[in-house]
Protein backbone atom coordinates (compact mmCIF):
# COMPACT_ATOMS: atom_id res chain seq x y z
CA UNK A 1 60.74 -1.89 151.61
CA UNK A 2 62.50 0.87 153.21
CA UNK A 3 66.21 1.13 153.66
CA UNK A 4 67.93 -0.95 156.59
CA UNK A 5 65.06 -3.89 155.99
CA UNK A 6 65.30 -7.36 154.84
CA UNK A 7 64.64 -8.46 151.49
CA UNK A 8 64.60 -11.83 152.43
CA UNK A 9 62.83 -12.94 154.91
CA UNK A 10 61.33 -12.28 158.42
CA UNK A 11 64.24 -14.78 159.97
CA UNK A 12 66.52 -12.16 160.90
CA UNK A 13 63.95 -10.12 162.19
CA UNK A 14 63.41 -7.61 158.90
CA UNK A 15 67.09 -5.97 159.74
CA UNK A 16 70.21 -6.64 157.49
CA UNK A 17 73.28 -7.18 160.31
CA UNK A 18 76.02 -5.07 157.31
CA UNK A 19 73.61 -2.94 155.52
CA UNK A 20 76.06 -0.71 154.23
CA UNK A 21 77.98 -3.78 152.60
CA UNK A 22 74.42 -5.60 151.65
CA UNK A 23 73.72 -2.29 150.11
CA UNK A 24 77.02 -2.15 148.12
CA UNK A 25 75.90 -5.70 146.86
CA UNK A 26 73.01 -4.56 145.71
CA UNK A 27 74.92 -1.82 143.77
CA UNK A 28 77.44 -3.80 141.96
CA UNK A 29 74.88 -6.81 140.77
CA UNK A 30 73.05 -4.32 138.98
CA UNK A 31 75.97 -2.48 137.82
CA UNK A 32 76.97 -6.28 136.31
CA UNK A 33 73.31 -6.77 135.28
CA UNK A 34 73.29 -3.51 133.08
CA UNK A 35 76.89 -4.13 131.83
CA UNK A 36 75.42 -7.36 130.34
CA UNK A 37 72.11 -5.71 129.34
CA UNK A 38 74.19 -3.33 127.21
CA UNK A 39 76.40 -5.75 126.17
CA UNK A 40 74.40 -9.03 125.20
CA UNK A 41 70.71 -6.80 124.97
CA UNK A 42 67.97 -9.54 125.54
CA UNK A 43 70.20 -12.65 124.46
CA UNK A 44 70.69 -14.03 127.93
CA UNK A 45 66.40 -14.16 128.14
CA UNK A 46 66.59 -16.22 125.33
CA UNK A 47 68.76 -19.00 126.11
CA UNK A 48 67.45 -22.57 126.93
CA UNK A 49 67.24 -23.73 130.00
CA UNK A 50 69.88 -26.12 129.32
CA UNK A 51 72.41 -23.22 128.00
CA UNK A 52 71.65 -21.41 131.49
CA UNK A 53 72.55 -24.39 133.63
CA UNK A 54 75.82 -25.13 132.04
CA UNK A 55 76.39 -21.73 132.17
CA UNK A 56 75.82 -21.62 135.91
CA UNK A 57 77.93 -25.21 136.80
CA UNK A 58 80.46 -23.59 134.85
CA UNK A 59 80.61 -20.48 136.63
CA UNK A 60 80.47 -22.01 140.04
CA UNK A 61 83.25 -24.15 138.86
CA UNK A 62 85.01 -20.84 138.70
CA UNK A 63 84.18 -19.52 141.93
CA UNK A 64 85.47 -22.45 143.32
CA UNK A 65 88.75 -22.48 141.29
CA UNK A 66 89.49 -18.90 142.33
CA UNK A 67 88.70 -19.63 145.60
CA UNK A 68 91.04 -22.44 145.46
CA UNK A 69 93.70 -19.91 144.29
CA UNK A 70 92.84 -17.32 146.87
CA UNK A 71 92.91 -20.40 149.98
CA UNK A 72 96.49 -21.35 148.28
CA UNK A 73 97.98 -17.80 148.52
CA UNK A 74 96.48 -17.24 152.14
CA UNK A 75 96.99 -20.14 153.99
CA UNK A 76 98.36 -20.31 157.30
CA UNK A 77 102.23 -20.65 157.00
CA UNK A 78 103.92 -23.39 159.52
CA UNK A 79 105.14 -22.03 163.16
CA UNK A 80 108.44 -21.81 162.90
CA UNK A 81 110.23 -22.12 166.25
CA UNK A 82 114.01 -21.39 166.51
CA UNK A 83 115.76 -24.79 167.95
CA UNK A 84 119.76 -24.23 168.96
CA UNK A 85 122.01 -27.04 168.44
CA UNK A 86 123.07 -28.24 172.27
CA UNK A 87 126.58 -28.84 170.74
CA UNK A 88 127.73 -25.52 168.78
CA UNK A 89 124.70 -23.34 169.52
CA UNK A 90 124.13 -22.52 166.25
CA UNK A 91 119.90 -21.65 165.37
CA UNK A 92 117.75 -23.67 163.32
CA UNK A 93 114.22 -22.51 162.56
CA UNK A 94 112.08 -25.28 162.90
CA UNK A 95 108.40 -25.93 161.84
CA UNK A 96 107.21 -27.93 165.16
CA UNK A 97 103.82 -28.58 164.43
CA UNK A 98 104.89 -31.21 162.09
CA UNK A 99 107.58 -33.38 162.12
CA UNK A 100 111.08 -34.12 160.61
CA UNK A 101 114.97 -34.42 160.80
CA UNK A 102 117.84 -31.86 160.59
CA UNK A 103 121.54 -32.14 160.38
CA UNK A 104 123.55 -29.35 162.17
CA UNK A 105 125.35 -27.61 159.27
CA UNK A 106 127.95 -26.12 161.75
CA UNK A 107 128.79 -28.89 163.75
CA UNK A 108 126.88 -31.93 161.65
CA UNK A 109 124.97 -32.96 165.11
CA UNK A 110 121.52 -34.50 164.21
CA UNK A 111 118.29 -34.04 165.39
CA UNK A 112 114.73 -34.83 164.32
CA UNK A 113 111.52 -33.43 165.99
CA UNK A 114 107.59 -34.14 166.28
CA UNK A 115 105.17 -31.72 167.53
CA UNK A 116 106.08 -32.39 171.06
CA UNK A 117 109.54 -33.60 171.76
CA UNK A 118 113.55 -33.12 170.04
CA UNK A 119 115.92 -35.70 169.55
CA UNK A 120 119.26 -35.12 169.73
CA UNK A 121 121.80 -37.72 168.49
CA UNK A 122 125.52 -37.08 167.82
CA UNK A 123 127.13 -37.92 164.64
């Protein structure tokens, strides 16, 4: 197939959407494949079919841990809304999409929120 056609299939048409990046795929699998060729030689091609299955559960078993990682270090941080005590005016940054309770540390006023309403009560 020329360049800029699917090697898939005939669903999308026989035209790769990111070619550029499907291309760069393409690039660094066999860049992987030949490190492994020159590392391992012919040693993966004779492994049993059992070996290769374990070896692919406990790869994707991987993937998923790193993903897990990645999802942990990018995941949305809370809305934090500034809330000013009524009695002192002092801020409080607040997280209002969930719930919760805060104590004025100038003026010891309480307050607790949900994602709609504050409550103020005085100490």
């Amino acid at each position: 197939m020329g360049s800029g056609e699917c090697y898939c299939c005939a669903y999308c048409g026989g035209k790769v959407k990111h070619q550029a990046e499907f291309d760069a795929f393409v690039k660094a699998l066999q860049e992987k494949l030949e490190a492994g060729e020159r590392k391992y030689g012919e040693a993966s091609f004779q492994r049993s079919d059992t070996e290769l299955q374990t070896e692919v559960r406990e790869e994707l078993l991987d993937v998923c841990g790193w993903s897990f990682v990645r999802w942990c270090q990018v995941k949305p941080q809370p809305r934090l809304t500034p809330i000013y005590c009524t009695r002192c005016g002092w801020g409080h940054s607040l997280d209002l999409a969930g719930r919760g309770g805060l104590q004025c540390k100038r003026c010891n006023v309480y307050f607790s929120w949900t994602a709609t309403t504050i409550n103020w009560t005085k100490p």
